[in-house]
N, C-alpha and C. Protein backbone atom coordinates (compact mmCIF):
# COMPACT_ATOMS: atom_id res chain seq x y z
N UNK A 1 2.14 -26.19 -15.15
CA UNK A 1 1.99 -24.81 -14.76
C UNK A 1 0.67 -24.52 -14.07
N UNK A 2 -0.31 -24.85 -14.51
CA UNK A 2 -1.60 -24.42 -13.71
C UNK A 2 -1.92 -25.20 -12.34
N UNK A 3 -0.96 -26.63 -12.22
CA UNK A 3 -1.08 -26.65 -11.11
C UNK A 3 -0.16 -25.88 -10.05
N UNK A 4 0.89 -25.85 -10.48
CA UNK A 4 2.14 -24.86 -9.83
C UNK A 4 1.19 -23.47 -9.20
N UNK A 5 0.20 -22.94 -10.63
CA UNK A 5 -0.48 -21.35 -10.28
C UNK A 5 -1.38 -21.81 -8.96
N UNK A 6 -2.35 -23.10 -9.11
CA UNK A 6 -3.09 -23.05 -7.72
C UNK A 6 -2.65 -23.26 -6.57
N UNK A 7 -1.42 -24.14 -6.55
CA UNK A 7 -0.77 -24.06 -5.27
C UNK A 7 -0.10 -22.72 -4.54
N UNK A 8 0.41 -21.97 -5.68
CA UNK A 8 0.47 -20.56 -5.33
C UNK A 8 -0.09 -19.60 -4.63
N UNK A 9 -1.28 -19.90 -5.46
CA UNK A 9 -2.82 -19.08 -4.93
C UNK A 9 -3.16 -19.23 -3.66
N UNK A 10 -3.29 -20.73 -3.34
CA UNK A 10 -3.66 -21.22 -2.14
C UNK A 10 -2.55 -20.98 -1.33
N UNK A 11 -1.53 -20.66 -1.51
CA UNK A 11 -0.27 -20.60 -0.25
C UNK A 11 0.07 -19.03 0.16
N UNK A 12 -1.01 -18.25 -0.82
CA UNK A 12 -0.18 -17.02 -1.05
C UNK A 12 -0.23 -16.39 0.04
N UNK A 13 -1.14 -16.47 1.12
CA UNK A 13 -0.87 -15.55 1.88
C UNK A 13 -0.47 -16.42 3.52
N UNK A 14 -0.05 -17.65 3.16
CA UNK A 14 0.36 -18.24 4.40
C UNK A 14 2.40 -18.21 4.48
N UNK A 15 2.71 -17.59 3.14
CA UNK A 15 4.49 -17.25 3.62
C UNK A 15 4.88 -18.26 2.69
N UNK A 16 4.45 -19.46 2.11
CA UNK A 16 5.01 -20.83 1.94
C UNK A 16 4.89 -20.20 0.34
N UNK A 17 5.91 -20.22 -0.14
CA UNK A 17 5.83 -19.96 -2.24
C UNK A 17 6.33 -21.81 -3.02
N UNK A 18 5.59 -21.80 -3.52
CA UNK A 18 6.22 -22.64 -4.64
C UNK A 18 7.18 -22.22 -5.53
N UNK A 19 7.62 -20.59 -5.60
CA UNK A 19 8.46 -20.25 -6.86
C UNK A 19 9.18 -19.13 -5.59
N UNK A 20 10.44 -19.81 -6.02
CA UNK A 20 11.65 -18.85 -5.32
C UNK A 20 11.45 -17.49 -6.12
N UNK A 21 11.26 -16.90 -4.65
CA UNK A 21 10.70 -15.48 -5.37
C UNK A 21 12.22 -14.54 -5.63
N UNK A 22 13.18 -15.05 -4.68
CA UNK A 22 14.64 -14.68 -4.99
C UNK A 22 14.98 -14.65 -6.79
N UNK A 23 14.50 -16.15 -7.12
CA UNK A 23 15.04 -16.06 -8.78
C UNK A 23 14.03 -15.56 -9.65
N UNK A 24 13.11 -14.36 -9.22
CA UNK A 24 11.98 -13.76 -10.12
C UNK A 24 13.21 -12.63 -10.98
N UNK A 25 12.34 -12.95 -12.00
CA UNK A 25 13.00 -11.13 -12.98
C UNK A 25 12.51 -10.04 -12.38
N UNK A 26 13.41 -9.08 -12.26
CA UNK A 26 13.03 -7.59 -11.55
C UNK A 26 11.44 -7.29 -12.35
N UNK A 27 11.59 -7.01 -13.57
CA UNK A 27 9.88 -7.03 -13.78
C UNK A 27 8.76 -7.38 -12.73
N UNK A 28 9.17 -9.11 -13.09
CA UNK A 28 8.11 -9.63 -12.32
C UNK A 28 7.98 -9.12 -10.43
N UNK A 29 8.97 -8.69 -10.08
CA UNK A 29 9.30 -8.03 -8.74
C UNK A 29 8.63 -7.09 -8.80
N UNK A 30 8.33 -5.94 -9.73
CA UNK A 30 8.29 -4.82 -9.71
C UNK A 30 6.78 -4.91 -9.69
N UNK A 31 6.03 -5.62 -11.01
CA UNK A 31 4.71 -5.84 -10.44
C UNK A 31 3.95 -6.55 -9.63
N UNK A 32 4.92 -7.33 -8.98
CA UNK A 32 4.53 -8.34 -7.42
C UNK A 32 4.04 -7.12 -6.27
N UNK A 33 5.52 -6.60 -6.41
CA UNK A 33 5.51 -5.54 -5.37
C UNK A 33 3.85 -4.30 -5.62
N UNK A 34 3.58 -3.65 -6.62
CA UNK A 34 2.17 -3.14 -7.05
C UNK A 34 1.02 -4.27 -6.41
N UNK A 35 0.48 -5.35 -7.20
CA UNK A 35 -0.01 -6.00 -6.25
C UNK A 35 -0.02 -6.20 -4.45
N UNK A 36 0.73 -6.88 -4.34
CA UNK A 36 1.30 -6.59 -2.65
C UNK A 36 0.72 -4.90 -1.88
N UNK A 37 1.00 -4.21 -2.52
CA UNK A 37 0.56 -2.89 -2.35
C UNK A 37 -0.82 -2.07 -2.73
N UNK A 38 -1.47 -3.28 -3.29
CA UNK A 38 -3.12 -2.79 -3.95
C UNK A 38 -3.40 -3.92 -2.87
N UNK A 39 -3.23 -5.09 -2.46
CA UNK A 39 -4.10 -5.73 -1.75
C UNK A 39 -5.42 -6.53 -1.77
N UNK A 40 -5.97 -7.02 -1.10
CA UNK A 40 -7.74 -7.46 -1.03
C UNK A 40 -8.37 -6.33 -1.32
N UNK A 41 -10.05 -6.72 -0.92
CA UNK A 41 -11.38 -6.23 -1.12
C UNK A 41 -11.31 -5.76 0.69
N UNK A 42 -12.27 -4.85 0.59
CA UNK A 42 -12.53 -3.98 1.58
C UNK A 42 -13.06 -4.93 2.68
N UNK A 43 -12.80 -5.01 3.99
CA UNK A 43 -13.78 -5.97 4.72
C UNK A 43 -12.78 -7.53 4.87
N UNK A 44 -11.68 -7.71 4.08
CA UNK A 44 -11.07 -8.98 4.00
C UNK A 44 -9.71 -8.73 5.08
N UNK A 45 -9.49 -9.72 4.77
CA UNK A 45 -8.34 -10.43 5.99
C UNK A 45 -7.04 -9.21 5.45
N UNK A 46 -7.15 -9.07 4.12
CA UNK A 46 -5.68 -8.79 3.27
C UNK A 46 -5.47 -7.06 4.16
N UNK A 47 -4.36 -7.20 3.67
CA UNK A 47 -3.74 -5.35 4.07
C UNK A 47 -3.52 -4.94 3.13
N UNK A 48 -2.87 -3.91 2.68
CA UNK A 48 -2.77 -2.57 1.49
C UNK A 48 -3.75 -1.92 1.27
N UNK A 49 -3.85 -1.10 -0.05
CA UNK A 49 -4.31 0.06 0.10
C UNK A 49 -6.03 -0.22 -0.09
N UNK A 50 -5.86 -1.53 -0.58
CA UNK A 50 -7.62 -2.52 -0.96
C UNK A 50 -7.73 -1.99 -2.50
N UNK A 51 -8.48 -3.22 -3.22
CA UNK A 51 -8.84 -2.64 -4.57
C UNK A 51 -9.79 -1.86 -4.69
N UNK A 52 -11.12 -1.54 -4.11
CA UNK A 52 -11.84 -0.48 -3.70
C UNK A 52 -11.19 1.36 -3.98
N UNK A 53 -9.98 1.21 -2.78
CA UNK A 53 -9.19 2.59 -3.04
C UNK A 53 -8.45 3.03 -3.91
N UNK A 54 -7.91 1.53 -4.89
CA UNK A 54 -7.24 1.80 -5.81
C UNK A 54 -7.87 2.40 -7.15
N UNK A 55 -8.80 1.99 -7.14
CA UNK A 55 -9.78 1.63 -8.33
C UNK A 55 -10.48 3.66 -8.38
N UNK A 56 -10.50 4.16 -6.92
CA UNK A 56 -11.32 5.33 -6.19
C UNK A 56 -9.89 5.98 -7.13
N UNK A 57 -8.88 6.09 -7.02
CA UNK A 57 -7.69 6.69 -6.59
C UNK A 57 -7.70 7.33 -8.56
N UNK A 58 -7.81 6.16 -9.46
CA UNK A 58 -7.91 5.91 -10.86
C UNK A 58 -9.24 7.03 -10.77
N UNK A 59 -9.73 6.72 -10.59
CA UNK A 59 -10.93 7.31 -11.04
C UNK A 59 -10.94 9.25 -10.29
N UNK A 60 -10.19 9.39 -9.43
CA UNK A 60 -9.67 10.62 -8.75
C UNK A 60 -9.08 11.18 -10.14
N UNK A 61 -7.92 10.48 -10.80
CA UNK A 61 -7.13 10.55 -11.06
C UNK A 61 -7.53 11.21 -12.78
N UNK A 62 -8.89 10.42 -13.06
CA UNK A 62 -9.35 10.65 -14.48
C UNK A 62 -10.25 11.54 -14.59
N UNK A 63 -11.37 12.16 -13.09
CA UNK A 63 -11.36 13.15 -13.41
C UNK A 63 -11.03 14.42 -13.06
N UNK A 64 -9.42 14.37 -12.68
CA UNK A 64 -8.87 15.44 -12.20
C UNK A 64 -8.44 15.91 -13.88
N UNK A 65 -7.83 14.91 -14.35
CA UNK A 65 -7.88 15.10 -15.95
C UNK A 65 -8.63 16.04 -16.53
N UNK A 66 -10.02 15.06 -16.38
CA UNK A 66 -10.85 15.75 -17.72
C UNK A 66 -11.31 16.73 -17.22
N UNK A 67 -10.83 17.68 -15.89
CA UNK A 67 -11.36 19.17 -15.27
C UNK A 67 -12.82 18.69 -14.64
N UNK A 68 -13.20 17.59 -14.22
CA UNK A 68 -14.77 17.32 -13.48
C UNK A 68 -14.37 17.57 -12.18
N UNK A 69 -15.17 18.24 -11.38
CA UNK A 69 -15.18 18.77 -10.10
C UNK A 69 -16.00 17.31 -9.33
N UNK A 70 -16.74 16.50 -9.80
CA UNK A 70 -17.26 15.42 -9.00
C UNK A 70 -16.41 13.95 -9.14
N UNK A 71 -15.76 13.27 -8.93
CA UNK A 71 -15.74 11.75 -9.40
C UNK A 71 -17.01 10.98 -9.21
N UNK A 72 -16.49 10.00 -10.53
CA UNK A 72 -17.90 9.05 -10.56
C UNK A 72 -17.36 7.87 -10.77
N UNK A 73 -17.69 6.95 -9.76
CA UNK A 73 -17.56 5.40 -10.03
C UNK A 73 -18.62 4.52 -10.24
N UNK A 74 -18.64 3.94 -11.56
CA UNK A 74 -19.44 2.99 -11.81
C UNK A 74 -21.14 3.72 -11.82
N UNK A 75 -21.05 4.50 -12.42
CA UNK A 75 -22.36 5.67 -12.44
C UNK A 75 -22.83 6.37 -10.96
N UNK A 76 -22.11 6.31 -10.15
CA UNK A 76 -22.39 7.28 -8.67
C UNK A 76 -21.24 8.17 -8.65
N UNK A 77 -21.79 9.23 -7.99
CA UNK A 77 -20.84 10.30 -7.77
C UNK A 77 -20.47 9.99 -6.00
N UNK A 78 -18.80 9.85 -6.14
CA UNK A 78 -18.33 9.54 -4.74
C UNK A 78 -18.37 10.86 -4.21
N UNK A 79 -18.80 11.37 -3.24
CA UNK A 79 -18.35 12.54 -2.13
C UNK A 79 -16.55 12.47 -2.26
N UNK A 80 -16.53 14.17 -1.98
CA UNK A 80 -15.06 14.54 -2.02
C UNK A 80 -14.45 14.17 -0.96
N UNK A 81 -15.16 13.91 0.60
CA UNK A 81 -14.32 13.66 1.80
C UNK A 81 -14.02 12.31 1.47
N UNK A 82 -14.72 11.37 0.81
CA UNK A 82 -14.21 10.00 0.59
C UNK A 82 -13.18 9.96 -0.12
N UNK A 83 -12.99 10.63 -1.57
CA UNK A 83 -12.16 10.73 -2.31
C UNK A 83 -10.68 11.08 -1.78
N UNK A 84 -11.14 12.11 -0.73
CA UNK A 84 -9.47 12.76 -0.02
C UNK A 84 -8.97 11.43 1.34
N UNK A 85 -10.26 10.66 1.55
CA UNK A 85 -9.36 9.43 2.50
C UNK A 85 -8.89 8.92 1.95
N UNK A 86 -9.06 8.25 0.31
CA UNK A 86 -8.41 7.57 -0.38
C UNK A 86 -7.06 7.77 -0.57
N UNK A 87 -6.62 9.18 -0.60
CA UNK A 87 -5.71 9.81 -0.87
C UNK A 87 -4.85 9.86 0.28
N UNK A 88 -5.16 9.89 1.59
CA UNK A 88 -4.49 9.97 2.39
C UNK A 88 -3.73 8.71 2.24
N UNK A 89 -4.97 7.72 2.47
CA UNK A 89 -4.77 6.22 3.23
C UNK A 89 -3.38 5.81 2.02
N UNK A 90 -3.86 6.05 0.67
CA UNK A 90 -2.61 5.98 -0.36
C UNK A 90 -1.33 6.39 -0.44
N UNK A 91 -1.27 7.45 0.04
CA UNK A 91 0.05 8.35 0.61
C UNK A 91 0.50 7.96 1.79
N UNK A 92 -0.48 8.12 2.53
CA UNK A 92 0.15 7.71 3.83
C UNK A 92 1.41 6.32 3.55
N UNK A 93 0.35 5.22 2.97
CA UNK A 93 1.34 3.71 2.93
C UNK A 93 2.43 4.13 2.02
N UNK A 94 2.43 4.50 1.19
CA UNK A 94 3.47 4.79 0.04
C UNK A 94 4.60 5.95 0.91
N UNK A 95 4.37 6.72 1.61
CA UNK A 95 5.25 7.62 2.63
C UNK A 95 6.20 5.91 3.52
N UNK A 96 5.32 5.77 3.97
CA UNK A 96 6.00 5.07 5.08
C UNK A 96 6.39 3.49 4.19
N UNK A 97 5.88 2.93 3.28
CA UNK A 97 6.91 2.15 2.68
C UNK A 97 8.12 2.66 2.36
N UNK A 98 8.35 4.05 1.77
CA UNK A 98 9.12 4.90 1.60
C UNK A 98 9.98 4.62 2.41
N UNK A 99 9.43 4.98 3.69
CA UNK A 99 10.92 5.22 4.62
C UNK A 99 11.31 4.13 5.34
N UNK A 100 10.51 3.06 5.55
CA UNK A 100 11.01 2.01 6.07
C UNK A 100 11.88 1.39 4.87
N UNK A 101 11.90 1.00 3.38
CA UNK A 101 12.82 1.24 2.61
C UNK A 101 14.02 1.46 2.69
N UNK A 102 13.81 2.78 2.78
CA UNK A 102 15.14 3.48 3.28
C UNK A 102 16.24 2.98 4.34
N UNK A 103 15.00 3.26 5.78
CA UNK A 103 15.88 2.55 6.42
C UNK A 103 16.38 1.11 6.23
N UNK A 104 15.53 0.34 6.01
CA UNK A 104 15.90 -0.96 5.87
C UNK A 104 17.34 -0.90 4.88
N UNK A 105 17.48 -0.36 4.09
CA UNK A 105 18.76 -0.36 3.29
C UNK A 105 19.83 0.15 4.26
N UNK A 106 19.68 1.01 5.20
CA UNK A 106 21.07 1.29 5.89
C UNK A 106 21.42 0.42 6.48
N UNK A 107 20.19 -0.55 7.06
CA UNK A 107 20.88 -1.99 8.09
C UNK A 107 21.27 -2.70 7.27
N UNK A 108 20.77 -3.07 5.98
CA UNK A 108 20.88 -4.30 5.35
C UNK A 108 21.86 -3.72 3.71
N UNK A 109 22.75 -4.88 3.31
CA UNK A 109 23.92 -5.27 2.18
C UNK A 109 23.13 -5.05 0.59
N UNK A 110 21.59 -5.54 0.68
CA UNK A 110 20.97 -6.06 -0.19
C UNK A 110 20.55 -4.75 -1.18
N UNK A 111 20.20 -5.51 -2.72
CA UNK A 111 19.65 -4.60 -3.36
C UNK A 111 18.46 -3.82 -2.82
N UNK A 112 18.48 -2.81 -3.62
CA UNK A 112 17.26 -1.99 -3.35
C UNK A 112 15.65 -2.72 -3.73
N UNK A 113 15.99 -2.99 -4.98
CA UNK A 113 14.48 -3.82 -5.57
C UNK A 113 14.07 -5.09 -4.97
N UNK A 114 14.95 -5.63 -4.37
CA UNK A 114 14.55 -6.61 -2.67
C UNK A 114 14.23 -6.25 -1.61
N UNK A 115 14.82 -5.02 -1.51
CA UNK A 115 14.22 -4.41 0.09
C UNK A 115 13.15 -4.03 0.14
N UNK A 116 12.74 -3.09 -1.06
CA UNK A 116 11.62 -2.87 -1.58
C UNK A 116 10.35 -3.56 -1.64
N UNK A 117 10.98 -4.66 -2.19
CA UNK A 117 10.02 -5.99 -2.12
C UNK A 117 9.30 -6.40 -1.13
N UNK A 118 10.59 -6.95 0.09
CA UNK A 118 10.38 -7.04 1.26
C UNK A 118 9.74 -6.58 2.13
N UNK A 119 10.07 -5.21 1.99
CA UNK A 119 9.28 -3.91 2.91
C UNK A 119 7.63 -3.60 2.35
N UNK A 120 7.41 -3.79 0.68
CA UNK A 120 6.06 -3.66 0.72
C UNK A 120 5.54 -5.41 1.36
N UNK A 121 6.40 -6.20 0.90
CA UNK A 121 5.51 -8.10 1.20
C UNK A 121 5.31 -7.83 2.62
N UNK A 122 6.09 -7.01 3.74
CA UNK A 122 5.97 -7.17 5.10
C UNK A 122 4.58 -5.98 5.58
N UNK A 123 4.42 -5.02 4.98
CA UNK A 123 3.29 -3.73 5.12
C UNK A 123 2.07 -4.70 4.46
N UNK A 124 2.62 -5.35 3.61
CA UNK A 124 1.15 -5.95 2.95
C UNK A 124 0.42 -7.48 3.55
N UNK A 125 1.71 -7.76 4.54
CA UNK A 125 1.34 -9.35 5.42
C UNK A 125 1.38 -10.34 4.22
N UNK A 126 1.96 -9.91 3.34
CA UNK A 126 1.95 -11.46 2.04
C UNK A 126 2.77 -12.55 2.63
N UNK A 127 3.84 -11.68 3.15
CA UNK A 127 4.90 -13.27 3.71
C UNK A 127 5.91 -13.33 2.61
N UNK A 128 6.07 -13.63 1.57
CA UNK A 128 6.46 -13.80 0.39
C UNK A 128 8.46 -12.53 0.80
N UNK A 129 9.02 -13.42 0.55
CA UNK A 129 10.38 -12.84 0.84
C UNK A 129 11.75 -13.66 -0.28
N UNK A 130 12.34 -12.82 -0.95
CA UNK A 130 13.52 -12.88 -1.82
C UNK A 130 14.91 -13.03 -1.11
N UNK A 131 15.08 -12.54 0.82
CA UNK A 131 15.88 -12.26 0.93
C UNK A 131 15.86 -12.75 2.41
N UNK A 132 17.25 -13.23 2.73
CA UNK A 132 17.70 -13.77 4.01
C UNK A 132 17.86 -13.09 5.00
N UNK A 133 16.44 -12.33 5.58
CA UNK A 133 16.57 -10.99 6.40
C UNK A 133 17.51 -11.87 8.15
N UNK A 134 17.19 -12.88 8.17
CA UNK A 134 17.88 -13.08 9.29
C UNK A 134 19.24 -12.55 9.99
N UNK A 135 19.93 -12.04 8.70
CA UNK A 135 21.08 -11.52 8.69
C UNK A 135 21.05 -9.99 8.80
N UNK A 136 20.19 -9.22 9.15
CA UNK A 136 19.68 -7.95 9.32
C UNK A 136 19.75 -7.66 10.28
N UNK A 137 19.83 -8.48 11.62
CA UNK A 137 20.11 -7.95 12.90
C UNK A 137 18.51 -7.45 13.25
N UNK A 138 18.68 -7.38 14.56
CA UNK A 138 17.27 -6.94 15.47
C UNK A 138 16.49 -5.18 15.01
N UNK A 139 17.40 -4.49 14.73
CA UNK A 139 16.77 -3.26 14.12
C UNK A 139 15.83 -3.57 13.08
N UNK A 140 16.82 -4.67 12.10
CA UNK A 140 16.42 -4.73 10.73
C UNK A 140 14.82 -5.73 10.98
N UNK A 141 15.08 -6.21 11.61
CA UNK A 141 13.66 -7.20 12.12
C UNK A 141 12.49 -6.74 12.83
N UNK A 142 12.70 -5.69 13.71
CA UNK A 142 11.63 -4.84 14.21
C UNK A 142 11.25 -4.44 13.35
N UNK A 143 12.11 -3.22 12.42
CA UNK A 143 11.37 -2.38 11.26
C UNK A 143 10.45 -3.28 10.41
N UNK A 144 10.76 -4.80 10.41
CA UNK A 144 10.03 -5.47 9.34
C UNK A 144 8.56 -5.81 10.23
N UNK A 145 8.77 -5.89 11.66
CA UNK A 145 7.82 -6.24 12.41
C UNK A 145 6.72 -4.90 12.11
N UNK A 146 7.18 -3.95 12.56
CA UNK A 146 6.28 -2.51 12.90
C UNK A 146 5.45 -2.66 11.33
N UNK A 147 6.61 -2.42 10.29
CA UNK A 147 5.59 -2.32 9.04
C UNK A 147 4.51 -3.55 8.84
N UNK A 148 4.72 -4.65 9.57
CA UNK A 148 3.88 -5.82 9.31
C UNK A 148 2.11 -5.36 9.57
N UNK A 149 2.83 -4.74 11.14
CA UNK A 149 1.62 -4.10 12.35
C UNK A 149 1.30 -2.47 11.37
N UNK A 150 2.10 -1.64 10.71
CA UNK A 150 1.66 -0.41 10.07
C UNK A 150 0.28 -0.82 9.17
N UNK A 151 0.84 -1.89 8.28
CA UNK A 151 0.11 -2.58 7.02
C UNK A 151 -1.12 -2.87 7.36
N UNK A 152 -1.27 -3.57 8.62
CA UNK A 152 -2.43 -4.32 8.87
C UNK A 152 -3.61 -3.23 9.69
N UNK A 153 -3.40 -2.39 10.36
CA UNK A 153 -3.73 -1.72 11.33
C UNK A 153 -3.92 -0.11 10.75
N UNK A 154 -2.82 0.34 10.40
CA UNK A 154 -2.81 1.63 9.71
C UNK A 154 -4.24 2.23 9.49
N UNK A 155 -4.70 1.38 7.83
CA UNK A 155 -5.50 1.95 6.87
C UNK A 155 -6.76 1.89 7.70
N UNK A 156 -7.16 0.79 8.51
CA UNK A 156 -8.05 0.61 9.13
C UNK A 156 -8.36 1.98 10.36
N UNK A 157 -7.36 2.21 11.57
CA UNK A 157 -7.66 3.33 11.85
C UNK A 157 -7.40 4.92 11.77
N UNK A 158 -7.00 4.69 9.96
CA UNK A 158 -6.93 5.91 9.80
C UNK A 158 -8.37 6.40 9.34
N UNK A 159 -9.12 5.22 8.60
CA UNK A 159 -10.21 5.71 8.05
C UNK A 159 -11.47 5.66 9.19
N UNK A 160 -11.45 5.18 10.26
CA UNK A 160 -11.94 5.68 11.49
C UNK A 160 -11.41 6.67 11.85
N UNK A 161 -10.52 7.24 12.10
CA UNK A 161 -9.90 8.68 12.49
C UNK A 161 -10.61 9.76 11.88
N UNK A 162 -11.00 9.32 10.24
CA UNK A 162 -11.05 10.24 9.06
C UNK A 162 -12.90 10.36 9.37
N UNK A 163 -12.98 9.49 9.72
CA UNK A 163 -14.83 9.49 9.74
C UNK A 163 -16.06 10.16 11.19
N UNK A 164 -14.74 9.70 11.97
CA UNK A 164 -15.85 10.40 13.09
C UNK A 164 -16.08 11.76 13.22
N UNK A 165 -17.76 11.87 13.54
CA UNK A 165 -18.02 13.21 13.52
C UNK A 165 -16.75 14.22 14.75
N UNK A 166 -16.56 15.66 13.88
CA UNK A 166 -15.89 17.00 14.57
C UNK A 166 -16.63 18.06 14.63
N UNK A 167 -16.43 18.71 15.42
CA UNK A 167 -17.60 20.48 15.05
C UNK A 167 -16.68 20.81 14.32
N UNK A 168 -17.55 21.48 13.53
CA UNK A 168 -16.97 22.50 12.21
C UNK A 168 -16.32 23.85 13.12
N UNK A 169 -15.11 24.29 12.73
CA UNK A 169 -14.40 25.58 13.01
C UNK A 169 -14.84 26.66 12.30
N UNK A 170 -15.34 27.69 13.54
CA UNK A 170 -15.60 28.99 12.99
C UNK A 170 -14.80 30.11 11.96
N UNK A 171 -13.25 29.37 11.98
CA UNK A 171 -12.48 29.87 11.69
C UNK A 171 -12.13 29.60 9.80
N UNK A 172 -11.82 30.66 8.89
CA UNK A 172 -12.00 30.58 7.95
C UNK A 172 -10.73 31.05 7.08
N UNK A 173 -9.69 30.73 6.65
CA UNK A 173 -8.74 31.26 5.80
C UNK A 173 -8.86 31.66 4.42
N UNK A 174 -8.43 32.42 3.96
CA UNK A 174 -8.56 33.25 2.89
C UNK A 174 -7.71 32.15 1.20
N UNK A 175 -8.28 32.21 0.23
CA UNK A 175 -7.90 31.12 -0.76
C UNK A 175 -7.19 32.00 -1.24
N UNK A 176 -6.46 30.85 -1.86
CA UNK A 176 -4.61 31.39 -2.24
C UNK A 176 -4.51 30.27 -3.49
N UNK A 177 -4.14 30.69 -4.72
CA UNK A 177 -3.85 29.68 -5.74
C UNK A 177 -2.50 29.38 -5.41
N UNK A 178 -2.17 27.89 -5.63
CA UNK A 178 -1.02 26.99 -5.60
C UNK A 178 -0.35 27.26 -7.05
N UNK A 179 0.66 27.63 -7.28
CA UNK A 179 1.40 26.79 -8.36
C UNK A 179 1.64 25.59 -8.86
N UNK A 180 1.19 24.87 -9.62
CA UNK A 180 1.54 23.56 -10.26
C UNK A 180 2.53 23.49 -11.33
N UNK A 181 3.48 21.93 -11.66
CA UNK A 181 3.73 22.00 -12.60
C UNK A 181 5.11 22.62 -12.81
């Protein structure tokens, strides 16, 4: 087994698996697919959402909880515009895994928790595939292409999008409480 795990490691992001990922237990699918979708460190080769944002996202998340108006990671207080890219860049991928999902199920026969799979392993560039997309036809293969190019490209210039300086608008709307819940 531990040699089986390093060959893994080392193959993981070149497509090549030692373990037919077809005969995994949905479990183990389910948290492949989470991984696949958290990704590398900020600055690395990997795509998804990076452990950096995930880690931001948790920590959004704990003190939206405990009613704190600042988040704090690791004893610093993150700024709120950082906190809300996190949020985008998170939504954003999770929207559009969403719908490529989707579609991918109207072209393709296959379960859902494979397509799924598929569609985050292809947004996340893992390579790693359960399923004989060849048989998907050219729609079904673009969509896997675009999300390959969404995954890799996306997060990167969205958070350039999100950063460059704008003039501030003179313009000011009046606050309105939301309903929650």
């Amino acid at each position: 087994r531990p040699l089986l795990a390093a060959e893994q490691s080392a193959m993981w992001g070149t497509g090549f698996s030692a373990i037919p990922t077809s005969e995994l237990h949905d479990a183990t699918k389910f948290y492949l697919i989470g991984m696949m979708f958290i990704g590398g460190a900020a600055g690395s080769a990997a795509a998804g959402v990076k452990i950096g944002t995930f880690f931001l996202l948790l920590a959004v998340i704990w003190a939206t909880i405990r009613g704190r108006e600042e988040v704090v990671m690791l004893g610093r207080q993150v700024p709120f515009m950082v906190a809300r890219q996190a949020m985008v860049i998170a939504l954003g991928l999770v929207a559009f895994c969403f719908a490529l999902t989707v579609f991918l199920l109207t072209v393709s026969d296959d379960g859902a928790l494979d397509v799924m799979f598929e569609t985050v392993s292809a947004t996340a560039n893992v390579g790693w595939t359960p399923l004989d997309t060849s048989s998907w036809g050219t729609a079904g293969r673009v969509a896997l292409i675009i999300g390959m190019l969404v995954g890799r490209f996306a997060p990167l210039l969205l958070v350039l999008e999100m950063t460059r300086p704008r003039a501030q608008s003179a313009l000011r709307y009046p606050t309105d409480g939301v309903r929650l819940g």
